[in-house]
Protein backbone atom coordinates (compact mmCIF):
# COMPACT_ATOMS: atom_id res chain seq x y z
CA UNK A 1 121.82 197.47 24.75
CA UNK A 2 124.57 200.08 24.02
CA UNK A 3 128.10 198.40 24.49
CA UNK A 4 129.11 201.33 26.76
CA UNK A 5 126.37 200.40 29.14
CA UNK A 6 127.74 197.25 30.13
CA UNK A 7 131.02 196.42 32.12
CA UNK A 8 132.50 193.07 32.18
CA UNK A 9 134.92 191.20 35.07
CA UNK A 10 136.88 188.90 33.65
CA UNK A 11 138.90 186.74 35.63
CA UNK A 12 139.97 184.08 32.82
CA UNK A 13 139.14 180.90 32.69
CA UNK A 14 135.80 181.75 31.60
CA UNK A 15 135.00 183.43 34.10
CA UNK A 16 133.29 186.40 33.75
CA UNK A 17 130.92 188.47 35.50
CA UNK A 18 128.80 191.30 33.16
CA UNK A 19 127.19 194.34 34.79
CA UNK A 20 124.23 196.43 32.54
CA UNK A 21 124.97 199.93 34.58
CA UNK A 22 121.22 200.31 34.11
CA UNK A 23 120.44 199.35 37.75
CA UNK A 24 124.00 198.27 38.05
CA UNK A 25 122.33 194.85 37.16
CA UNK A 26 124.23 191.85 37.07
CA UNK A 27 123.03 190.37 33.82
CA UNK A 28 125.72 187.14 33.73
CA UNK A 29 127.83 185.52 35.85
CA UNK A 30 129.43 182.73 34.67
CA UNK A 31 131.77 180.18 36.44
CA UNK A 32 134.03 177.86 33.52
CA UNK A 33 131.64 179.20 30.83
CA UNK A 34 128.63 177.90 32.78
CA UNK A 35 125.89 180.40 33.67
CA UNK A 36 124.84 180.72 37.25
CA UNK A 37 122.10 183.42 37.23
CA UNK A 38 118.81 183.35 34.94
CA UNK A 39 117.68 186.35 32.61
CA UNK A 40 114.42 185.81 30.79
CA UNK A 41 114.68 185.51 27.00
CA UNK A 42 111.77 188.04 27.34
CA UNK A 43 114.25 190.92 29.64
CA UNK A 44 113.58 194.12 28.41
CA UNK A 45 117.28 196.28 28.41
CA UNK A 46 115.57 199.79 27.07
CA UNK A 47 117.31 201.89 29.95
CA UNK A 48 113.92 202.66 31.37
CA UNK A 49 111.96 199.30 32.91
CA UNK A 50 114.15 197.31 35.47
CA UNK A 51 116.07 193.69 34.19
CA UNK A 52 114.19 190.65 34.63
CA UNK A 53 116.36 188.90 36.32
CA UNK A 54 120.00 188.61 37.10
CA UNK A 55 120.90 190.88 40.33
CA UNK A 56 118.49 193.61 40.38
CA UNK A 57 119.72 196.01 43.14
CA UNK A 58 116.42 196.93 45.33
CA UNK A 59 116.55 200.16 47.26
CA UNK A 60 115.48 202.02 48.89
CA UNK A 61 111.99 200.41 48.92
CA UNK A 62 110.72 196.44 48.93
CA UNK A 63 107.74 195.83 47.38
CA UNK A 64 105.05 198.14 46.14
CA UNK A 65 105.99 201.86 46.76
CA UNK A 66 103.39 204.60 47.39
CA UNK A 67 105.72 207.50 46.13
CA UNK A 68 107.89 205.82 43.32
CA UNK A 69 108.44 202.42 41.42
CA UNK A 70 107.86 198.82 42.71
CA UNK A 71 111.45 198.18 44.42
CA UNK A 72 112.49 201.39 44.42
CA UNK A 73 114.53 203.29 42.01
CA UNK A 74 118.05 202.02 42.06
CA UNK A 75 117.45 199.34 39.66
CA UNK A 76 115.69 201.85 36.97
CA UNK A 77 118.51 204.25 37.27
CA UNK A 78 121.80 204.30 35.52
CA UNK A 79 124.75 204.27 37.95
CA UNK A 80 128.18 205.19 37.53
CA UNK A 81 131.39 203.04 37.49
CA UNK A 82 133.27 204.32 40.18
CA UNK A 83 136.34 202.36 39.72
CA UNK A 84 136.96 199.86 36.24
CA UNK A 85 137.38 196.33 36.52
CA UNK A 86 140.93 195.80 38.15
CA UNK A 87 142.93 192.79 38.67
CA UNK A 88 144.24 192.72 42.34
CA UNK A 89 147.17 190.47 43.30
CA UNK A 90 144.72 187.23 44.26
CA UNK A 91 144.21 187.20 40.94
CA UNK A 92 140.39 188.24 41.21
CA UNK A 93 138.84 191.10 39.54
CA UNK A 94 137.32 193.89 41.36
CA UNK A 95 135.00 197.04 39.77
CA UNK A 96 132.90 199.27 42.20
CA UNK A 97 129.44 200.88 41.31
CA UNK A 98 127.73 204.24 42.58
CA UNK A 99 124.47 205.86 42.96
CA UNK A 100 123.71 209.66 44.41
CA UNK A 101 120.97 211.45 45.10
CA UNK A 102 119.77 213.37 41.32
CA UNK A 103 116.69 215.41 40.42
CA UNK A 104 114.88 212.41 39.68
CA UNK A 105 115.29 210.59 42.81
CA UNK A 106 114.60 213.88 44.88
CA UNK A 107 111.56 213.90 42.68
CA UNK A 108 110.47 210.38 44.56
CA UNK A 109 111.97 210.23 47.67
CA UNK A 110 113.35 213.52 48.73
CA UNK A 111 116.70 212.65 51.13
CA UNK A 112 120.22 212.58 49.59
CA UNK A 113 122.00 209.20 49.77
CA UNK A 114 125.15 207.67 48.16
CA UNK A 115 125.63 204.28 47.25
CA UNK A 116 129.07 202.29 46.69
CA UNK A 117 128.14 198.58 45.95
CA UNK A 118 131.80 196.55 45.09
CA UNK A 119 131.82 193.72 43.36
CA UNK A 120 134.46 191.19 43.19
CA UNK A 121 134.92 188.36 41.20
CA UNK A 122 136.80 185.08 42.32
CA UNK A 123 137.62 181.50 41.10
CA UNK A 124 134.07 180.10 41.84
CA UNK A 125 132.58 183.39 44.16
CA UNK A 126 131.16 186.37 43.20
CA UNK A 127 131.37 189.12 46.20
CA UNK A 128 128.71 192.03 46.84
CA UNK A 129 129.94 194.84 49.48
CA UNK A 130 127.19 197.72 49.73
CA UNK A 131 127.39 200.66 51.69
CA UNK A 132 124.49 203.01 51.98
CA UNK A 133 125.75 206.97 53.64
CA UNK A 134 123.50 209.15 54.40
CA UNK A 135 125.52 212.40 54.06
CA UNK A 136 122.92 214.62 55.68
CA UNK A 137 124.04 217.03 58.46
CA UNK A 138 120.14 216.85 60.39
CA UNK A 139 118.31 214.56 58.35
CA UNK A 140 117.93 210.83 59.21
CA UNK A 141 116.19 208.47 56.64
CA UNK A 142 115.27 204.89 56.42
CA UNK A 143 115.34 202.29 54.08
CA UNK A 144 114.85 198.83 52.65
CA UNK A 145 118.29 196.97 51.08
CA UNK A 146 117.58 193.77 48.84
CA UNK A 147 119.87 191.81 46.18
CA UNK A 148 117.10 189.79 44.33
CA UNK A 149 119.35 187.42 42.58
CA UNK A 150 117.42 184.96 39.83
CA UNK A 151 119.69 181.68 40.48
CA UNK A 152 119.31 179.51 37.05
CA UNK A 153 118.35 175.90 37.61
CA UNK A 154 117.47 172.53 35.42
CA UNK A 155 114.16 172.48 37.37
CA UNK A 156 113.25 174.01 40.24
CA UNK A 157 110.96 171.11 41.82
CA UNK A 158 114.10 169.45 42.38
CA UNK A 159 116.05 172.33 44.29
CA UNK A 160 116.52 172.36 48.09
CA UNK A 161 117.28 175.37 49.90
CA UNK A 162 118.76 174.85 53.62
CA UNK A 163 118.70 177.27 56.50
CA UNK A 164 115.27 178.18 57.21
CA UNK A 165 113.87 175.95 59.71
CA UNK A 166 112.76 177.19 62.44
CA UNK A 167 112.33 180.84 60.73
CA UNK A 168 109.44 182.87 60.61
CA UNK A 169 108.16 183.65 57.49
CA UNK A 170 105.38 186.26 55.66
CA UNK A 171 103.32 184.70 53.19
CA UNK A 172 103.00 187.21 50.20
CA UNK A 173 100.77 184.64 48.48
CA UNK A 174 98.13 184.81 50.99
CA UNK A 175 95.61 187.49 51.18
CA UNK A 176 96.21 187.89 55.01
CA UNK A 177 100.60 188.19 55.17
CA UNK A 178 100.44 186.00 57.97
CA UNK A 179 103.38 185.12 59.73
CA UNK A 180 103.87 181.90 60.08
CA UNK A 181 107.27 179.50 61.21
CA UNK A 182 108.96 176.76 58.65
CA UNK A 183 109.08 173.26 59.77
CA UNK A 184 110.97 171.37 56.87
CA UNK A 185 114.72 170.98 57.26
CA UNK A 186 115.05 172.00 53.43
CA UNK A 187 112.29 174.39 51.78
CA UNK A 188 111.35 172.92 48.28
CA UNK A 189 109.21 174.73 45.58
CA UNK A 190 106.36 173.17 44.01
CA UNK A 191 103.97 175.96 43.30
CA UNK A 192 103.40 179.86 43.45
CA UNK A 193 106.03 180.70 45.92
CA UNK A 194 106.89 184.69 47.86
CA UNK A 195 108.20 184.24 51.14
CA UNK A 196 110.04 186.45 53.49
CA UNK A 197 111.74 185.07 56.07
CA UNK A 198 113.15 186.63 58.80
CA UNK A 199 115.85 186.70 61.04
CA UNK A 200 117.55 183.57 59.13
CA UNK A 201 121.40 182.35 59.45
CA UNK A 202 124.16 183.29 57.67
CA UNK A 203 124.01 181.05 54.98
CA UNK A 204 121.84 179.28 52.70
CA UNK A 205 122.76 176.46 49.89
CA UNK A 206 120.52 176.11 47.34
CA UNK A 207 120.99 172.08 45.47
CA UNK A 208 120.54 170.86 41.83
CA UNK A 209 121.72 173.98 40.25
CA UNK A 210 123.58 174.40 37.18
CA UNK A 211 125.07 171.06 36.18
CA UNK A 212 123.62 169.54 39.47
CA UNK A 213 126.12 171.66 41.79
CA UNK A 214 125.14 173.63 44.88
CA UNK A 215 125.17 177.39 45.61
CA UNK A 216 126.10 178.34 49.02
CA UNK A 217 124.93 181.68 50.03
CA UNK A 218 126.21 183.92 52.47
CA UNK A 219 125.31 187.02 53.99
CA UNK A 220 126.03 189.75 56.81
CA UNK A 221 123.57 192.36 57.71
CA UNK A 222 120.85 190.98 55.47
CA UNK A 223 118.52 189.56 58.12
CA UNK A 224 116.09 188.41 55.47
CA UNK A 225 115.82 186.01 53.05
CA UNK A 226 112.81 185.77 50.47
CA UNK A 227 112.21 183.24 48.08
CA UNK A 228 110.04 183.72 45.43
CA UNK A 229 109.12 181.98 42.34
CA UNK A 230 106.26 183.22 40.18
CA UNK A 231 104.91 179.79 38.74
CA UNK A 232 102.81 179.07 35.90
CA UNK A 233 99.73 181.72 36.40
CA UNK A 234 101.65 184.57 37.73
CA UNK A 235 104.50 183.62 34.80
CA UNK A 236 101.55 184.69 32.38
CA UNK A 237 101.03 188.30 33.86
CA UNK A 238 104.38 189.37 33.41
CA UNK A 239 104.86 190.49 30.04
CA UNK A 240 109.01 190.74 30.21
CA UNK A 241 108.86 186.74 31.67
CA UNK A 242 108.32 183.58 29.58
CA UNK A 243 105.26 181.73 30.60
CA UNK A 244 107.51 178.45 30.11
CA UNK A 245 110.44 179.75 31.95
CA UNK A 246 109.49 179.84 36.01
CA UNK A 247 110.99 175.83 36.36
CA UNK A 248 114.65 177.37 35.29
CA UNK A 249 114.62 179.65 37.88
CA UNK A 250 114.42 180.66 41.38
CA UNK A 251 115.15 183.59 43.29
CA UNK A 252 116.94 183.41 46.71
CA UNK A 253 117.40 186.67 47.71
CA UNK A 254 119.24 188.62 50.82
CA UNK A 255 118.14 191.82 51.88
CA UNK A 256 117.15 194.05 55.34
CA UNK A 257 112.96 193.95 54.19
CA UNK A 258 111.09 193.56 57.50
CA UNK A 259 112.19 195.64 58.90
CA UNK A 260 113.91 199.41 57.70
CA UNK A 261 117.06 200.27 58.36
CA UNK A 262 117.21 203.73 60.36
CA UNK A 263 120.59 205.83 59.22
CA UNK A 264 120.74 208.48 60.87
CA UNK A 265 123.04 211.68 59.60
CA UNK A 266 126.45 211.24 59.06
CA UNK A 267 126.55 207.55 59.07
CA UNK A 268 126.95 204.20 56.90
CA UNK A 269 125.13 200.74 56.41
CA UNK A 270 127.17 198.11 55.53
CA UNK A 271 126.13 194.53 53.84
CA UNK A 272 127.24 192.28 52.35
CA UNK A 273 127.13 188.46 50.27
CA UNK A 274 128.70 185.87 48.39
CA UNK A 275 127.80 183.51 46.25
CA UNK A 276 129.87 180.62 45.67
CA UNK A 277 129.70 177.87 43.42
CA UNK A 278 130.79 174.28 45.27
């Protein structure tokens, strides 16, 4: 991993947030010196195959892609930093990120786009503010918007995650995606898990993270939440993933998934989330 590929936010303290521009990945993110996010000892950083784990930045596709890569291609690309890490007068550290249209993705999916994804770094938060622009003058396009953050944990048996009763969710794990609605009052993870849930609140906390602590998530204009954990068997098919590492992990991710979002020429999508450590 070439040093110029990677930017770092440093707030002091140790606190520091690290970005590998390949995918504009978020590779660390560390709150006191303590790690928040999970990378697998077995992460590939060649510039080519996407980071397992940290933030990888899914657009403009979810999932398996007829035309291009699994997830799209914004995590496989290298993106440019738009502005450098700068300290603003709160004290926090702020660097933005950006992705255009290029040969290559013209070559997969043929609509211009750009991309501005801001990241800020605070005392215990870390801040994600995406726009999407479609700078067409006739052309509208859709899309799929996902941050599929890899939260580290002691043990993932013993996490809760709050905010999804009542949601509807599509089982990726069975053969039929049915859609079916969660009754607990906190989702727990005991096996093979790939969820998506729609239309859930605002906020999620996720307990028994890092040192115990909770991670509150929160989100605007990411209607979906998907949880997904690959457990033992599927852990073994994935060459760039420990098969002893799925209980230090789990991934509790916003995006728009379910449904595209429609931009139509001229206009911006906005999102946005933040993680905070309480």
């Amino acid at each position: 991993m070439a040093a110029t590929s990677v930017v770092v936010l440093d707030r002091g303290n140790n606190t520091t947030c690290t970005i590998n521009l390949h995918g504009a990945t978020v590779v660390s993110w560390r709150v006191n010196n303590q790690e928040q996010l999970f990378v697998s000892k077995q992460a590939v950083f060649d510039g080519k195959k996407a980071i397992r784990g940290g933030i990888p930045f899914v657009f403009p596709q979810f999932g398996p892609w007829t035309f291009g890569p699994q997830h799209g291609f914004a995590r496989i690309v290298r993106w440019n930093l738009e502005k450098a890490p700068e300290r603003l007068a709160s004290g926090d550290v702020e660097a933005i990120f950006s992705l255009m249209d290029s040969d290559f993705t013209r070559s997969i999916w043929s609509f211009p786009f750009q991309l501005t994804y801001r990241l800020i770094l605070r005392e215990k938060e870390l801040h994600s503010n995406i726009a999407v622009y479609n700078p067409s003058k006739d052309t509208t396009f859709s899309f799929n918007l996902l941050l599929h953050t890899y939260f580290k944990v002691p043990d993932v048996r013993r996490c809760q995650i709050t905010g999804l009763q009542g949601c509807t969710f599509l089982d990726k794990t069975s053969n039929e995606g049915a859609l079916y609605q969660e009754t607990r009052d906190v989702v727990t993870i005991g096996e093979w898990t790939d969820r998506i849930y729609q239309n859930t609140p605002h906020e999620h906390i996720i307990t028994n993270v890092v040192s115990g602590r909770k991670m509150r998530i929160q989100k605007c204009n990411f209607p979906d939440t998907v949880i997904w954990n690959p457990w033992m068997d599927h852990a073994k098919e994935m060459n760039d993933f420990g098969d002893d590492e799925y209980p230090n992990m789990v991934c509790v991710e916003s995006g728009h998934v379910s449904s595209p979002v429609i931009l139509l020429p001229g206009m911006a999508f906005e999102a946005s989330q933040i993680l905070q450590v309480m």
